[in-house]
Every structure is written in structure tokens, then in C-alpha cells.
Protein backbone atom coordinates (compact mmCIF):
# COMPACT_ATOMS: atom_id res chain seq x y z
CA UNK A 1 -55.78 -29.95 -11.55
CA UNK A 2 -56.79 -28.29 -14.59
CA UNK A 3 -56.76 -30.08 -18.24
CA UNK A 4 -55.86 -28.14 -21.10
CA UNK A 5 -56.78 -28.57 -24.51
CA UNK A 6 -54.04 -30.12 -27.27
CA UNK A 7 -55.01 -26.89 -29.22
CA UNK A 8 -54.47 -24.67 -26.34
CA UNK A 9 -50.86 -25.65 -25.47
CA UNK A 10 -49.82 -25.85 -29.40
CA UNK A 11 -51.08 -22.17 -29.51
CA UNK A 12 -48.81 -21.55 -26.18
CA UNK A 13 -46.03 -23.26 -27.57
CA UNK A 14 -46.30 -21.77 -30.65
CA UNK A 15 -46.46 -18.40 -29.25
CA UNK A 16 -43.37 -18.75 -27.31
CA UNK A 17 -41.54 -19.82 -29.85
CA UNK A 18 -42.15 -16.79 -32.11
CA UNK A 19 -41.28 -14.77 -29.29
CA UNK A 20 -44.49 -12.96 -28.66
CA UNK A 21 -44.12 -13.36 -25.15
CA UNK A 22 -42.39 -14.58 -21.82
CA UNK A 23 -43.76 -17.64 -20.29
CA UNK A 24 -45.78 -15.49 -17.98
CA UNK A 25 -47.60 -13.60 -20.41
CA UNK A 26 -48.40 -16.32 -22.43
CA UNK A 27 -49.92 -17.99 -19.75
CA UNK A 28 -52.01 -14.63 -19.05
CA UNK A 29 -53.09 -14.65 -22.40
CA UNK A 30 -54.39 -18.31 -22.55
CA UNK A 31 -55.94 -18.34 -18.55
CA UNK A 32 -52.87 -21.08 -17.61
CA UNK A 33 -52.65 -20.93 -13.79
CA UNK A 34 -48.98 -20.72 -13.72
CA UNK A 35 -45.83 -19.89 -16.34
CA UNK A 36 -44.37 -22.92 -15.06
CA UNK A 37 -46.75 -24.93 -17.20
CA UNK A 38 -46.05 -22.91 -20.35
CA UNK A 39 -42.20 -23.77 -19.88
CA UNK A 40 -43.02 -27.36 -19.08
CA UNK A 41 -45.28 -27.27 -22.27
CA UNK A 42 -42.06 -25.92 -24.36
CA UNK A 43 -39.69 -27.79 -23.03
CA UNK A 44 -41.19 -30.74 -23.97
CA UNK A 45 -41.77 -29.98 -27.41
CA UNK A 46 -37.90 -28.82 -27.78
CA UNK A 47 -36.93 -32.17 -26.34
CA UNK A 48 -38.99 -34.62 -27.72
CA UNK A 49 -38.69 -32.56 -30.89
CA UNK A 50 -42.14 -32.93 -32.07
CA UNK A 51 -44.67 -33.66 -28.81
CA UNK A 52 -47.07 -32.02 -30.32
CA UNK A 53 -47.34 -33.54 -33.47
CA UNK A 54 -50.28 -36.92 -33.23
């Protein structure tokens, strides 16, 4: 199982949320194995309202 950095999924998140790309080509663009982890990544952060804020 692959770790990914806090900085990396902000970046992901923050990508998909200015619409510069569908969960699969954000996950291209950052090496993620699968889009499924991008939409986890967002979903999270839209639930919890802030994950990704320490």
C-alpha cells in the first residue's frame, strides 16, 4: 500500500476542485495508482469540511 504525502493529496484535492480534471487524470498527473483514491481524497474533504486543514 502506497503512502502519499499531505501535500500531494491537498494538490489533488485542490485540483479537482477547480475543475482541472476528472478523478482519473488527476491521479495520472500525481502517479496515484487508482482514481478511486482521488475521490476518496475529495470526498473526505467535502464531508469533513476541512480534512485537510492541521
Amino acid at each position: 500500500m502506497a503512502k502519499y504525502s499531505f501535500d500531494l493529496k491537498l494538490k489533488a484535492v485542490i485540483d479537482y476542485e477547480q475543475g482541472l480534471g476528472i478523478y482519473q487524470f488527476i491521479a495520472d498527473k500525481y502517479h496515484v495508482k487508482t482514481s478511486g483514491r482521488i475521490k476518496d481524497w475529495v470526498q473526505i474533504n467535502s464531508f469533513k469540511g476541512s480534512f485537510f486543514n492541521r
